[in-house]
Protein backbone atom coordinates (compact mmCIF):
# COMPACT_ATOMS: atom_id res chain seq x y z
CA UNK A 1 0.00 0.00 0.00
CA UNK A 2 1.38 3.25 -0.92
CA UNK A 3 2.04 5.87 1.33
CA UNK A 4 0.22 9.30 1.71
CA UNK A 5 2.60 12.25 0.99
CA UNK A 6 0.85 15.71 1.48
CA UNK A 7 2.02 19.15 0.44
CA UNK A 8 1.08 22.70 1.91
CA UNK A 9 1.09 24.89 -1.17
CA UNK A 10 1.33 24.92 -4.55
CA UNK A 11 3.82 27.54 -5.81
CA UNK A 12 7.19 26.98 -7.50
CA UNK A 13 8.90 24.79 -4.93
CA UNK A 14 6.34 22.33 -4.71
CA UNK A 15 6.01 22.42 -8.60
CA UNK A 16 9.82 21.51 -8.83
CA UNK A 17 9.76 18.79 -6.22
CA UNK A 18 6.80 16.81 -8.36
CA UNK A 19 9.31 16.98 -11.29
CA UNK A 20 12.35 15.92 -8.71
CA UNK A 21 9.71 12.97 -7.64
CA UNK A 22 8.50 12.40 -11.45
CA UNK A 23 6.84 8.55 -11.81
CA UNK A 24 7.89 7.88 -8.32
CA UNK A 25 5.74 4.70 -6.70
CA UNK A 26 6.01 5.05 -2.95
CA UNK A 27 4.07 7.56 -2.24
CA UNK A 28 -0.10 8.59 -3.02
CA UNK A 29 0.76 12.67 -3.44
CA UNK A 30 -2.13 15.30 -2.37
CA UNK A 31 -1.28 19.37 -2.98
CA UNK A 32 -3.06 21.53 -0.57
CA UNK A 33 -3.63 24.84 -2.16
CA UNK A 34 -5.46 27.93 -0.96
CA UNK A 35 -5.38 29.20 -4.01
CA UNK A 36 -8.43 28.99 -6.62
CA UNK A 37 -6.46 28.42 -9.80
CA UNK A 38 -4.25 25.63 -10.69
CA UNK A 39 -0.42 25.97 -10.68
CA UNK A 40 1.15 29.18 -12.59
CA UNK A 41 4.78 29.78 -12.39
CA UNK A 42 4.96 33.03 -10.24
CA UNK A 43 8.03 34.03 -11.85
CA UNK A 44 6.37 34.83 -14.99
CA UNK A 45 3.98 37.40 -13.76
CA UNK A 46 6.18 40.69 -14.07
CA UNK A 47 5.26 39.24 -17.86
CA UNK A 48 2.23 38.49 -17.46
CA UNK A 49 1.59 41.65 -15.79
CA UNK A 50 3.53 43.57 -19.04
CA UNK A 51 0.94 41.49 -21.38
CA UNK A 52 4.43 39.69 -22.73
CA UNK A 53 2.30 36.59 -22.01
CA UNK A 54 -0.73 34.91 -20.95
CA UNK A 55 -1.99 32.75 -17.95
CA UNK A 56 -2.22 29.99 -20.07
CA UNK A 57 1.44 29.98 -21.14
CA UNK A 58 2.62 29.98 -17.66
CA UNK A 59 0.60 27.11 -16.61
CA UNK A 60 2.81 24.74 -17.01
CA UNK A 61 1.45 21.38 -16.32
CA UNK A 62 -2.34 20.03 -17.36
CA UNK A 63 -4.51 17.25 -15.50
CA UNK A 64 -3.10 14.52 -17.41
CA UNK A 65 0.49 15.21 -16.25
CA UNK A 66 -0.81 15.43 -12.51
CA UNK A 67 -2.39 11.93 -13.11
CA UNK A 68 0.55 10.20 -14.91
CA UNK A 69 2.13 10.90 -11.24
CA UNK A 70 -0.60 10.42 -8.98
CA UNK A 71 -0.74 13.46 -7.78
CA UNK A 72 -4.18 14.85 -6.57
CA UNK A 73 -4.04 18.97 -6.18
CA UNK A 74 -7.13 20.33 -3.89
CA UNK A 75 -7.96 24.06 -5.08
CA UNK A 76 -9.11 26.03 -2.06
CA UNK A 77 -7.95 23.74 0.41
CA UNK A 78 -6.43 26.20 3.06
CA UNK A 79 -4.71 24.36 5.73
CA UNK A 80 -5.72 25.59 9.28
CA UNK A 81 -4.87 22.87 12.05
CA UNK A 82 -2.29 19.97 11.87
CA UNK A 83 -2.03 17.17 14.14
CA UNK A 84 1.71 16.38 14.10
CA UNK A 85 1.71 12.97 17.04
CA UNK A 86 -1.37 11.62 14.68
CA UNK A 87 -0.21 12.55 11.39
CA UNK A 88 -3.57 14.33 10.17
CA UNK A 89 -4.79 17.89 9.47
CA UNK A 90 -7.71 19.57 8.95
CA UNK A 91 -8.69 22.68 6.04
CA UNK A 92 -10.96 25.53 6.61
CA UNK A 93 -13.23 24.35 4.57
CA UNK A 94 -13.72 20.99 7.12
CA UNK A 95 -11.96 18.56 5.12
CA UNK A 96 -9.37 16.41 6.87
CA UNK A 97 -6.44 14.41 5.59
CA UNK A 98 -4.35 11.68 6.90
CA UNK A 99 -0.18 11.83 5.71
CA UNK A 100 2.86 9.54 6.24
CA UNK A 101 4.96 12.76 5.11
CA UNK A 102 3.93 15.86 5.17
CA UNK A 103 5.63 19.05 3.26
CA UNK A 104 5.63 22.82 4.36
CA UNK A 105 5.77 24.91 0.41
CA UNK A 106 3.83 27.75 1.78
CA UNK A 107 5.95 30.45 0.25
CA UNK A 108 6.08 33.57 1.30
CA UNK A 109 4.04 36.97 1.57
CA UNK A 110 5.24 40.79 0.79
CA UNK A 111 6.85 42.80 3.90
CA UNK A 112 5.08 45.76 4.00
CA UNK A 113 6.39 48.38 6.42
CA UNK A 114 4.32 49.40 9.05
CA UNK A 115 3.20 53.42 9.07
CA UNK A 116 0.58 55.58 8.35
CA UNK A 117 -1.81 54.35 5.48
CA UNK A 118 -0.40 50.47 6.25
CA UNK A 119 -1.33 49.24 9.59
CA UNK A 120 -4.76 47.64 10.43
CA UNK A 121 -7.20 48.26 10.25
CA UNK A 122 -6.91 51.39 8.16
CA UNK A 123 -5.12 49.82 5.50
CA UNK A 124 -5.71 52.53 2.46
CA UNK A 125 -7.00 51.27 -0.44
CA UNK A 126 -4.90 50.78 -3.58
CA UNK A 127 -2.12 50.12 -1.46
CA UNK A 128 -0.57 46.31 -2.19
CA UNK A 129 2.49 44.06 -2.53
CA UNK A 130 2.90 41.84 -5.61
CA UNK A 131 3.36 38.05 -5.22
CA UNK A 132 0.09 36.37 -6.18
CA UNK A 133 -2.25 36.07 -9.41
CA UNK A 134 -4.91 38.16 -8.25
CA UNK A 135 -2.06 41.15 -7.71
CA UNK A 136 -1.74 41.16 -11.41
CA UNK A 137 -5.17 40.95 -11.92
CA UNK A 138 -5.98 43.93 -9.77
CA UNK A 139 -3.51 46.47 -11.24
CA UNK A 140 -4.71 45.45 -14.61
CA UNK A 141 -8.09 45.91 -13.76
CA UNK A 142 -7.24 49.46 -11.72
CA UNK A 143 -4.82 50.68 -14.63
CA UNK A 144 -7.96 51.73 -16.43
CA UNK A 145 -8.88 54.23 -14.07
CA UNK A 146 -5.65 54.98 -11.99
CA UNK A 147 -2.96 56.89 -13.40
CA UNK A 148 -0.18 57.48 -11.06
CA UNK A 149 1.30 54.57 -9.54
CA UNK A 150 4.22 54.73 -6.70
CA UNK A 151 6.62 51.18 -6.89
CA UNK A 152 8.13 51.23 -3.33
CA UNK A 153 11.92 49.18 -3.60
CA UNK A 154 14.12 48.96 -6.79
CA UNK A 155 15.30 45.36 -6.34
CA UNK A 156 14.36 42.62 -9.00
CA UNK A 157 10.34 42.63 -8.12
CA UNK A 158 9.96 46.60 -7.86
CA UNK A 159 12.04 47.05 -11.35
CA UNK A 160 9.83 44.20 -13.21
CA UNK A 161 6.78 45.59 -11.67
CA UNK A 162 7.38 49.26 -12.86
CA UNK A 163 8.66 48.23 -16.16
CA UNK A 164 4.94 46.36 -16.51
CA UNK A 165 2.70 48.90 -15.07
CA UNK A 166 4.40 51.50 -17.28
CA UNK A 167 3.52 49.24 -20.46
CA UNK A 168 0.25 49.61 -18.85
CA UNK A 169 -0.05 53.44 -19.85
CA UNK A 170 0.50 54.56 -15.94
CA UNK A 171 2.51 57.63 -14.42
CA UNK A 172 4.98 55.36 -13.07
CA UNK A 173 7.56 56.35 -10.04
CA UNK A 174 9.91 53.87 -8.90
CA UNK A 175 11.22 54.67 -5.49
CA UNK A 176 14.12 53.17 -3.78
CA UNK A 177 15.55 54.31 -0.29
CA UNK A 178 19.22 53.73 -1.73
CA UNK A 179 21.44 55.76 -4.45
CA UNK A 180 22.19 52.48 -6.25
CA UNK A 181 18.71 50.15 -7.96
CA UNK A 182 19.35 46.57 -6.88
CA UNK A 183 21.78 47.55 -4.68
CA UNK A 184 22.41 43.81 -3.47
CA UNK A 185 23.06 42.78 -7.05
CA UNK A 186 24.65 45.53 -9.05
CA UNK A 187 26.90 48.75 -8.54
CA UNK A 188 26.48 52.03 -8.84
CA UNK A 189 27.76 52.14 -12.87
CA UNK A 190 25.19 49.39 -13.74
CA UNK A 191 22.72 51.38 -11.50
CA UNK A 192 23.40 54.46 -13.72
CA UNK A 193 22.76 52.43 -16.92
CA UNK A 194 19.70 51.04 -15.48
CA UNK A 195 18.13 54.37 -14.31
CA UNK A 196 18.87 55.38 -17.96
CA UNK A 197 17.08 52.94 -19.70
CA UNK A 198 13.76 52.80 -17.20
CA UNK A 199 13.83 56.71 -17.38
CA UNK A 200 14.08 55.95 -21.46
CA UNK A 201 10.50 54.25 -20.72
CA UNK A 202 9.22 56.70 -19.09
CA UNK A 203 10.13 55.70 -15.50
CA UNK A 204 10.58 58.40 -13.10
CA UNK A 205 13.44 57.40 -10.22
CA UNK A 206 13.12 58.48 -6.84
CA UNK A 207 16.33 57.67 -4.85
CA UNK A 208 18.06 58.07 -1.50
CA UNK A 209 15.06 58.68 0.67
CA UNK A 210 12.23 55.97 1.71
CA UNK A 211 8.69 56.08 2.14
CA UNK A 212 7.42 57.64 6.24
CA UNK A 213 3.75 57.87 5.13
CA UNK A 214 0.31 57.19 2.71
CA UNK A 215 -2.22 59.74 2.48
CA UNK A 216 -5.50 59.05 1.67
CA UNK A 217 -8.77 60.38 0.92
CA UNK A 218 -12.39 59.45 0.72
CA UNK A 219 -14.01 57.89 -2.00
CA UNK A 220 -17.86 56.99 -2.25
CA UNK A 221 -19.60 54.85 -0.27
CA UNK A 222 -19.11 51.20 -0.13
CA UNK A 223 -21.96 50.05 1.51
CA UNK A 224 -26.10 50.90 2.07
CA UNK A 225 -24.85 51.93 5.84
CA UNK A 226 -23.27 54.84 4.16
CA UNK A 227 -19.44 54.15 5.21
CA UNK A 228 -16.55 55.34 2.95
CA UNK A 229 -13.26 53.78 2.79
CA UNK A 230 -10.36 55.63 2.19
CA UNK A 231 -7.59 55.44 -1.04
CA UNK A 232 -4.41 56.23 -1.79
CA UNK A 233 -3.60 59.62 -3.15
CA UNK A 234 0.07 59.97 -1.70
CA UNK A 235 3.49 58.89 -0.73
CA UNK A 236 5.08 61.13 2.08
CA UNK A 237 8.93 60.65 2.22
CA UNK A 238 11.36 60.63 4.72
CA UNK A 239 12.86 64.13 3.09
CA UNK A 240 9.24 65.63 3.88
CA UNK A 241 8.22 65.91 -0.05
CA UNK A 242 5.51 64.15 -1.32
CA UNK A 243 4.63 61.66 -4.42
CA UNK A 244 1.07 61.90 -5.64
CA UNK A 245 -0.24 58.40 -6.21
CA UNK A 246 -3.63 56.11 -7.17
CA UNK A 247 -1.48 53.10 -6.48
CA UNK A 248 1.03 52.13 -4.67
CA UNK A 249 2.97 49.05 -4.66
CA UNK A 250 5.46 47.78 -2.00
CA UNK A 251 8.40 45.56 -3.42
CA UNK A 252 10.87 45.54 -0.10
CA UNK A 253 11.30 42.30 0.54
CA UNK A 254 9.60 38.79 1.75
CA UNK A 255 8.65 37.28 4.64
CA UNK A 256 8.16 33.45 5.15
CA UNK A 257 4.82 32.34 5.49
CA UNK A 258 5.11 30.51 8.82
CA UNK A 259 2.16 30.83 11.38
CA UNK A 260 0.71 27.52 10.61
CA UNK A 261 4.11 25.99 11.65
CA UNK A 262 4.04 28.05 14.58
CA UNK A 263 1.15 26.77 15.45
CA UNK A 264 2.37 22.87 14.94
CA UNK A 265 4.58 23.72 16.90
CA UNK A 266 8.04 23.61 15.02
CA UNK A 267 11.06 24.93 15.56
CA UNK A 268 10.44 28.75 13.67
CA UNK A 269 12.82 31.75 13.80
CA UNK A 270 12.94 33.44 10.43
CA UNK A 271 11.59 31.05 8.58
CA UNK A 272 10.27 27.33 9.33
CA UNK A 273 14.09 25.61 10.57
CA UNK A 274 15.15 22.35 8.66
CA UNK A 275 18.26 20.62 8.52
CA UNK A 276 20.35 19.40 5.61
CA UNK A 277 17.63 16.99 4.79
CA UNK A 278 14.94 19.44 4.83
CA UNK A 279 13.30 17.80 7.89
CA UNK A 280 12.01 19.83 10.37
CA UNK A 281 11.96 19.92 14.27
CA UNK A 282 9.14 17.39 13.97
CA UNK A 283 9.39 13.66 12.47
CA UNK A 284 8.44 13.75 9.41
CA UNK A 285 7.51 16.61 8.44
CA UNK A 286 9.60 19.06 5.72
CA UNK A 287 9.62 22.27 4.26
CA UNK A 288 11.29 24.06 1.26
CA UNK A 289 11.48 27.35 -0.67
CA UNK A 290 10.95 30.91 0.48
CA UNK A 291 9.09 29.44 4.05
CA UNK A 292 12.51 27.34 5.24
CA UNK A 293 15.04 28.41 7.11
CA UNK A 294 18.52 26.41 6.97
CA UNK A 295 21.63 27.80 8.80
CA UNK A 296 20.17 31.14 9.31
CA UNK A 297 19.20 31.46 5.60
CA UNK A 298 15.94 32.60 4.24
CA UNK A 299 15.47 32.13 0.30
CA UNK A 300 13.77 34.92 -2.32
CA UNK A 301 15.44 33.41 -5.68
CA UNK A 302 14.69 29.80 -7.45
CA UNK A 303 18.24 28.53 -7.31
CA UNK A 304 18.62 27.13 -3.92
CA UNK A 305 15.01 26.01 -3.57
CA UNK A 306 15.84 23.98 -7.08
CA UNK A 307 18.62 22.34 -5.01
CA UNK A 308 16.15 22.44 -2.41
CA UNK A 309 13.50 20.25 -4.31
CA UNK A 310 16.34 17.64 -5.38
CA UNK A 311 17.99 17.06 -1.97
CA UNK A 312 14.32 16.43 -0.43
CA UNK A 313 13.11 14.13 -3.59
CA UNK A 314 16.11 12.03 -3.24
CA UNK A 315 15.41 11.87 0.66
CA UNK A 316 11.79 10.84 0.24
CA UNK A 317 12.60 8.27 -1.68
CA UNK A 318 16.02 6.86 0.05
CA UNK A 319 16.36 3.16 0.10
CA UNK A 320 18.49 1.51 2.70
CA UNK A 321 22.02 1.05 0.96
CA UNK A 322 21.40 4.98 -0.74
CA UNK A 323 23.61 7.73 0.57
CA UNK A 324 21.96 10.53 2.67
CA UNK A 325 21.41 13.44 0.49
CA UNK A 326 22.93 16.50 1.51
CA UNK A 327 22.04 20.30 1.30
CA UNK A 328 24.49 22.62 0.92
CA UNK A 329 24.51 26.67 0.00
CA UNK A 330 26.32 27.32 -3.28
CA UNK A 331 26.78 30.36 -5.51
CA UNK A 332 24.32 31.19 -7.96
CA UNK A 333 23.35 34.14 -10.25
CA UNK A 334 20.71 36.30 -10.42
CA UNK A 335 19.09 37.84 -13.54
CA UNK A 336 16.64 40.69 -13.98
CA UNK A 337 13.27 39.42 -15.68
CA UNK A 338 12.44 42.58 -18.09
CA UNK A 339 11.89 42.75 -21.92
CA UNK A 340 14.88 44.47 -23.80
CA UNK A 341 17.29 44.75 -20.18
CA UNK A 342 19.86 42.07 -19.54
CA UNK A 343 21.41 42.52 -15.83
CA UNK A 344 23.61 39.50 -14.58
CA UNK A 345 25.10 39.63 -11.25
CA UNK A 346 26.64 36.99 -9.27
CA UNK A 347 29.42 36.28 -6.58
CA UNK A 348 30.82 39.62 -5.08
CA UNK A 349 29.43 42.94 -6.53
CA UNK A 350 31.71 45.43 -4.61
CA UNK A 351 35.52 44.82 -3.41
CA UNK A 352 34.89 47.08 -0.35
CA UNK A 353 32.17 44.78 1.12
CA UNK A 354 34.43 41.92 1.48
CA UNK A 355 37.55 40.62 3.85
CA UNK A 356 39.22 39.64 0.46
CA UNK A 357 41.97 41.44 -1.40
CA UNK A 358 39.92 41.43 -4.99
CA UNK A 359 41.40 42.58 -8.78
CA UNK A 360 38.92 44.36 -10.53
CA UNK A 361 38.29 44.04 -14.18
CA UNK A 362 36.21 46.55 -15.50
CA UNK A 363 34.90 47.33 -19.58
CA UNK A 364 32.27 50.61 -19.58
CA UNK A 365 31.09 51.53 -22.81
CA UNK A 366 28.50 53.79 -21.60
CA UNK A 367 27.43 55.04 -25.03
CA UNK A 368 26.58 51.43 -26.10
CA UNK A 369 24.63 50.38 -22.46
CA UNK A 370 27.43 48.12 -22.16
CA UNK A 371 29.40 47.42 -18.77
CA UNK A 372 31.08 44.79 -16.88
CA UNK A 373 33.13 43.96 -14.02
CA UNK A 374 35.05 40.99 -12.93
CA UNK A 375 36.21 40.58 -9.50
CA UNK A 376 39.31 38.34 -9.01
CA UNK A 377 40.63 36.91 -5.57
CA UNK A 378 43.89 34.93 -5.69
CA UNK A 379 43.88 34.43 -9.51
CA UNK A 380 40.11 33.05 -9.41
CA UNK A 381 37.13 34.88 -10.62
CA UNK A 382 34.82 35.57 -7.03
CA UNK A 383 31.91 38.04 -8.51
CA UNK A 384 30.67 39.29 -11.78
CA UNK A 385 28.34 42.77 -13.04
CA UNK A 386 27.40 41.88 -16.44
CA UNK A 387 24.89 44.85 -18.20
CA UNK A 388 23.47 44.53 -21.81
CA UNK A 389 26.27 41.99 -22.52
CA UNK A 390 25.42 38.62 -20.86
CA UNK A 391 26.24 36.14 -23.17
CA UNK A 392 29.59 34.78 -21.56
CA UNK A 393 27.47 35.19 -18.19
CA UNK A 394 26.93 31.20 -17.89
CA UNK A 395 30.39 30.86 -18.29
CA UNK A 396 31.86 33.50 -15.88
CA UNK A 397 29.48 31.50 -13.28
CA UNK A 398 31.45 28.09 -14.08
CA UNK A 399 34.65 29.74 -13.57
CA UNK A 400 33.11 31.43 -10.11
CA UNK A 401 31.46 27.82 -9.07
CA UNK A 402 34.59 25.73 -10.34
CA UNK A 403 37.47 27.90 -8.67
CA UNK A 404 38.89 27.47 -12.19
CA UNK A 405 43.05 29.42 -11.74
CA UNK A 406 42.50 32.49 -14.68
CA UNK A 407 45.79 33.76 -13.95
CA UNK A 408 46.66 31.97 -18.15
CA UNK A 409 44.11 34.52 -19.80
CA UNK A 410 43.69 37.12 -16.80
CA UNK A 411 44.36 39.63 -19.20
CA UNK A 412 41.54 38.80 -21.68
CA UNK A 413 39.12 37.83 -18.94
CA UNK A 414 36.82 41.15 -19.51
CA UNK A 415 36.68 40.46 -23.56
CA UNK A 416 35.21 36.75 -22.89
CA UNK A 417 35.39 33.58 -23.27
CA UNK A 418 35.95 33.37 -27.08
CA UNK A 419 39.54 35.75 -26.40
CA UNK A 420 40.44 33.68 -23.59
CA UNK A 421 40.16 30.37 -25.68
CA UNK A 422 42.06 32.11 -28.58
């Protein structure tokens, strides 16, 4: 008899462990998802968002693949209560299920700061983060009738989501509390090219001074009682001036979704704590992706929860003679998700922030939107800045992950890999 394996969420980390798992035959798999629509790959929806594609397109999987795996996924299935001593838990909507494993992939939310305009209940209207479907379908339906829109943090969300709501035909301002845009992924001369091409859409920057405040005002009734709510019309910065705004949209970070685990009572500080096998405080029971917390380490990008989703397959289905997986933090890259930019960044961005004594390689062809930087460290490559030219980016990462000596073609290193193997 198989057994019953039972996932909490249905985002991208749960999506990559079924593919990890594949035509597995231990275990009967169930997806709990609180969601009303079937799997979409969340990193598509700065594009989606843009109109650069469709719901459809970043639905990845259809009924029959589910089946071919049995795997059962449970729309609107919101998990409230679990029973960790008798392996069961219970949905808000009063069904209850029985598991032999059970999985924590519940993701994460937006941090909004708390201040005027954000705390509850008073929560103006118009103000949101942007991490779900029904985000992109409200500032689609809203960009019909609102016309200025604020963006609140310039990292890899705020930049996609300006870059779409512009497409959109909104005033667009993208503010960001630092001089440099993705300040924990690029330097200030990337930053400069980057401001130049969003302002080239019709971006306006706002940097070096964060949001203190929303204003809002009254709009008409909501109700037959008579009562009003109250929207958006205004960003007040920490400088004292003002943006005027219909919508405003905080991209300044994550925070693991973790009060059900709280509740279960595991082991939670940041995020949900595992070990290297993914296993929580409590026998057997796991969790991966943006809700897990391993060696002090929360996670925002797909590369470590795709390592994530392997090292926990491989564990679910261990036979006696197999060798323990093992997870372990490696380098990876990051890469900004907008039509017509190509930012690569990985390793150390700045030689200042670090203990090491670093070379620095640098090619700035301003004119052309072109820049890099290499960082070297005792004749290996230990950080890259790549703008508008990322096609040897792959293979700068290789040389970062594989400690490769580049002291033979140091001196070529900027021009690429085709001058180094010449």
């Amino acid at each position: 008899m198989k057994k019953q394996l039972v996932i909490i969420g249905n985002g991208l980390a749960t999506m990559q462990l079924l593919k990890e798992l594949d035509h597995q035959s231990d275990y009967l798999v169930t997806v709990l998802s609180a969601e009303n629509v079937p799997h979409y790959n969340r990193i598509m929806l700065s594009s989606l968002l843009a109109q650069e594609t469709d719901l459809q397109s970043i639905t990845p999987c259809d009924d029959a693949w589910y089946d071919e795996r049995n795997v059962r996924v449970l729309l609107n299935h919101r998990v409230v209560n679990i029973d960790a001593e008798n392996h069961t838990l219970s949905c808000e909507n009063g069904a209850q299920l029985d598991y032999d494993k059970l999985i924590f992939a519940t993701g994460s939310r937006a941090f909004i700061p708390l201040m005027p305009g954000t705390e509850m209940p008073d929560v103006l209207d118009g103000v949101m983060g942007f991490r779900k479907l029904i985000d992109v379908d409200f500032m689609q339906e809203v960009t019909s009738r609102y016309q200025r829109a604020v963006v609140i943090g310039a990292g890899l969300l705020g930049i996609e989501a300006a870059v779409g709501l512009a497409k959109q035909g909104m005033d667009v301002t993208l503010l960001h509390r630092r001089d440099v845009l993705m300040n924990r992924q690029i330097d200030r001369n990337a930053s400069d090219l980057l401001i130049k091409e969003l302002e080239g859409r019709g971006i306006k920057i706002a940097t070096g001074h964060g949001p203190v405040a929303l204003t809002g005002m009254p709009v008409s009734p909501t109700s037959e009682e008579g009562s009003t709510s109250r929207k958006v019309c205004a960003v007040t910065l920490d400088n004292g001036d003002k943006l005027e705004a219909d919508l405003v949209i905080f991209a300044t970070g994550i925070v693991p979704c973790t009060p059900l685990a709280q509740a279960s009572g595991l082991l939670v500080k940041k995020g949900i704590c595992v070990d290297a096998q993914l296993q929580t405080s409590q026998a057997d029971i796991y969790a991966l992706g943006e809700c897990c917390e391993f060696e002090g380490n929360t996670y925002g990008l797909v590369a470590p929860i795709w390592n994530q989703a392997s090292v926990l397959a491989k564990q679910l289905t261990l036979k006696d003679d197999d060798e323990l997986p093992v997870y372990q933090e490696e380098s990876f890259a990051t890469k900004l998700k907008v039509s017509g930019i190509d930012v690569h960044s990985m390793g150390i961005i700045n030689s200042e922030e670090t203990d090491l004594e670093c070379e620095v390689l640098e090619f700035n062809d301003f004119e052309r939107s072109i820049y890099k930087k290499i960082l070297i460290s005792d004749h290996k490559v230990v950080g890259a800045v790549l703008y508008g030219d990322v096609a040897d980016s792959q293979w700068y990462f290789e040389l970062l992950q594989q400690e490769q000596d580049i002291e033979a073609f140091r001196q070529d290193l900027i021009f690429g890999k085709a001058f180094c193997d010449s």
